[in-house]
C-alpha atoms as a PDB file:
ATOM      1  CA  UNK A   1       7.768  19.734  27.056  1.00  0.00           C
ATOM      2  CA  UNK A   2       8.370  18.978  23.177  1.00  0.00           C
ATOM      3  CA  UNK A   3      10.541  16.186  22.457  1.00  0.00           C
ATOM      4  CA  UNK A   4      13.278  16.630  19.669  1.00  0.00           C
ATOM      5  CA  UNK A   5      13.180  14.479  16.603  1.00  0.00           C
ATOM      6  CA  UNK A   6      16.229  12.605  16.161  1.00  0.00           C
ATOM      7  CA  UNK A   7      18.124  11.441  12.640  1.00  0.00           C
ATOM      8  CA  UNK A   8      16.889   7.922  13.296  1.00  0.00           C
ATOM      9  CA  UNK A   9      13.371   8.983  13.376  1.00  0.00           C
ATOM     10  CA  UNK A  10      13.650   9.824   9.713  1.00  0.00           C
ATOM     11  CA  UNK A  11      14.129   7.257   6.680  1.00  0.00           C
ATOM     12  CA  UNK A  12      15.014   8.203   3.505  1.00  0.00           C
ATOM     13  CA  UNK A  13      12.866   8.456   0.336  1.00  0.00           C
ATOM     14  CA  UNK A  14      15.346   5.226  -1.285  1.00  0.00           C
ATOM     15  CA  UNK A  15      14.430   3.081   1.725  1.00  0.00           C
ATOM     16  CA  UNK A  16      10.404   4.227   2.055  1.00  0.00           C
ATOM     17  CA  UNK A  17      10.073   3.615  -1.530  1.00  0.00           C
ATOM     18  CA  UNK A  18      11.464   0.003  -0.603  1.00  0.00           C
ATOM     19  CA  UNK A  19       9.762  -0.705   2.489  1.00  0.00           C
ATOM     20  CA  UNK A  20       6.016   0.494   0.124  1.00  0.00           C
ATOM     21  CA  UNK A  21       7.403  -1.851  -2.675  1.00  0.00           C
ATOM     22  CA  UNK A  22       7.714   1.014  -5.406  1.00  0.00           C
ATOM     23  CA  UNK A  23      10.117   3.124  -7.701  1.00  0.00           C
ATOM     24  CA  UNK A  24      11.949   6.086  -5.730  1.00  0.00           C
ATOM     25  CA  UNK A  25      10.917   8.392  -8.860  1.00  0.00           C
ATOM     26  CA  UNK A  26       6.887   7.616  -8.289  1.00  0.00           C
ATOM     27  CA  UNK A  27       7.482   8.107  -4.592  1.00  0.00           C
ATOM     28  CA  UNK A  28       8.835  11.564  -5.731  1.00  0.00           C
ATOM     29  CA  UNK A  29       6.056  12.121  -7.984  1.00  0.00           C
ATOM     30  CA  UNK A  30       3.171  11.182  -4.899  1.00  0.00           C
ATOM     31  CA  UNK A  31       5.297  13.876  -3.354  1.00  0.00           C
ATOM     32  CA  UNK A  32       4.252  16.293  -6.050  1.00  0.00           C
ATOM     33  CA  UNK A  33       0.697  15.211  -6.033  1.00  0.00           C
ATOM     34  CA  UNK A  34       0.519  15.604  -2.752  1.00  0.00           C
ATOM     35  CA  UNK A  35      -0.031  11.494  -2.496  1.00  0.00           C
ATOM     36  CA  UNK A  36       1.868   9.333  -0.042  1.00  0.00           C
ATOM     37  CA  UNK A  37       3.441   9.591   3.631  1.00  0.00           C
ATOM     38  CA  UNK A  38       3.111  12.630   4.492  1.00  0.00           C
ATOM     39  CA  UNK A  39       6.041  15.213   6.725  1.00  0.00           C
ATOM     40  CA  UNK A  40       8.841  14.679   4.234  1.00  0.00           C
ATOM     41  CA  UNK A  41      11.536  17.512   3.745  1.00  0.00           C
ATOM     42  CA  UNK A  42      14.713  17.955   1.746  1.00  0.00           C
ATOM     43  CA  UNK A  43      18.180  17.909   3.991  1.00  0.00           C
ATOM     44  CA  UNK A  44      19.746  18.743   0.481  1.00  0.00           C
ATOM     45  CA  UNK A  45      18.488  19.938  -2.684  1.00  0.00           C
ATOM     46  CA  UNK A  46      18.414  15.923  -3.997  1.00  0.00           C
ATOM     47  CA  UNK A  47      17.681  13.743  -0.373  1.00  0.00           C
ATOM     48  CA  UNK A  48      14.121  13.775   1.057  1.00  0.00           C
ATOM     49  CA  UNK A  49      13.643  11.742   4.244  1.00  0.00           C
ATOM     50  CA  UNK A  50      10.194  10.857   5.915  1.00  0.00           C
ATOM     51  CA  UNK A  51       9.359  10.650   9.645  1.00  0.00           C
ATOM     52  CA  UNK A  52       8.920   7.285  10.044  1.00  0.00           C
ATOM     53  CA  UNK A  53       5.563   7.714  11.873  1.00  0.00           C
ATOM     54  CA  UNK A  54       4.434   8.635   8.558  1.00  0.00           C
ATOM     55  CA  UNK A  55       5.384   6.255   6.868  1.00  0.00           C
ATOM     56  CA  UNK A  56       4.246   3.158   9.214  1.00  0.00           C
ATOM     57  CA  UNK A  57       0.589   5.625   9.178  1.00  0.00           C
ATOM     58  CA  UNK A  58       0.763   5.567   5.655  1.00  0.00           C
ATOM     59  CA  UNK A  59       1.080   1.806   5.650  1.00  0.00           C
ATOM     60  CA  UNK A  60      -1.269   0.652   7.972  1.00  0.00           C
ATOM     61  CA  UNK A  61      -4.006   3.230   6.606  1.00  0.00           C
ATOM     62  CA  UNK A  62      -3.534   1.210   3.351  1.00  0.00           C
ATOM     63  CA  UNK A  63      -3.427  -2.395   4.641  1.00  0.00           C
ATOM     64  CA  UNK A  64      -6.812  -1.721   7.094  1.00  0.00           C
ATOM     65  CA  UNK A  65      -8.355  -1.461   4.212  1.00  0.00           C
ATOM     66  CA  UNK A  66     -10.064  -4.455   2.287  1.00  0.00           C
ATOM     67  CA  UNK A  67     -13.156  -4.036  -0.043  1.00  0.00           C
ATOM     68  CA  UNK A  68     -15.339  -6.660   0.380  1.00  0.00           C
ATOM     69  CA  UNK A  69     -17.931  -7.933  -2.501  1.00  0.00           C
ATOM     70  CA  UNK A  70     -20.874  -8.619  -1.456  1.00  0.00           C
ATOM     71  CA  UNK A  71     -21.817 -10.141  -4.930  1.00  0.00           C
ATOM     72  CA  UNK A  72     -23.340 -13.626  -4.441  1.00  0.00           C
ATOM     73  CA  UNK A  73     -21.950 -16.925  -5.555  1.00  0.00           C
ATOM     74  CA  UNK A  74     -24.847 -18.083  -8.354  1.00  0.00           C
ATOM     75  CA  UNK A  75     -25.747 -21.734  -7.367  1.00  0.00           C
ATOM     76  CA  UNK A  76     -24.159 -24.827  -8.904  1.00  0.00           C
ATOM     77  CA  UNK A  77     -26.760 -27.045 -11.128  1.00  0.00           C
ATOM     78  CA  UNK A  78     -25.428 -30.751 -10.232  1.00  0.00           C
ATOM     79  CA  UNK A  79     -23.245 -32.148 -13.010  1.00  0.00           C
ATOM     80  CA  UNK A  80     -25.149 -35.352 -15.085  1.00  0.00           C
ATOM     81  CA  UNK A  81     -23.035 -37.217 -16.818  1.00  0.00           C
ATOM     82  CA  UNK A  82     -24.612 -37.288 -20.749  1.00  0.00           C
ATOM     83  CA  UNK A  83     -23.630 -41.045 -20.955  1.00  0.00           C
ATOM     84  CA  UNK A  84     -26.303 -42.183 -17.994  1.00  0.00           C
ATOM     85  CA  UNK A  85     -28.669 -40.293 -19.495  1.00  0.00           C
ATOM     86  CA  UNK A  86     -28.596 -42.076 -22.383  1.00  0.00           C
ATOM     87  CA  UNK A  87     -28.597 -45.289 -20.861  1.00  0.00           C
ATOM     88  CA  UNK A  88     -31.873 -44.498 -19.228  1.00  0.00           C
END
């Protein structure tokens, strides 16, 4: 049996724009590039809303990743104080 999708199971593109930290405008233009949450669809000819599914697989997709470097750390040479030194 297929469950129906209810208002509150939407957000709009204002409030996923907030929740990712961005500008509603590049939200709209990911939606053009085809980059972002994905399932969106206009109600009206200017509101978009996202299934918030989406949008939380959007986020965690992001935040799972971390590069890692796996340059190493060059070694320390241990400081000598140029007044000892001299004193030698």
């Amino acid at each position: 049996m297929e469950s129906t999708k209810r208002y509150s199971d939407y957000s709009p593109s204002a409030a996923v724009a907030k929740k990712l930290g961005i500008r509603r405008q590049t939200l709209a233009k990911w939606r053009g590039q085809g980059k972002g949450p994905g399932g969106w669809f206009y109600l009206s000819p200017t509101r978009c809303v996202y299934p918030v599914e989406e949008v939380e697989a959007f986020i965690r997709e992001r935040t799972s990743y971390r590069p890692t470097f796996s340059v190493p750390r060059p070694k320390q040479q241990p400081r000598t104080n140029a007044l000892t030194e001299e004193g030698k």
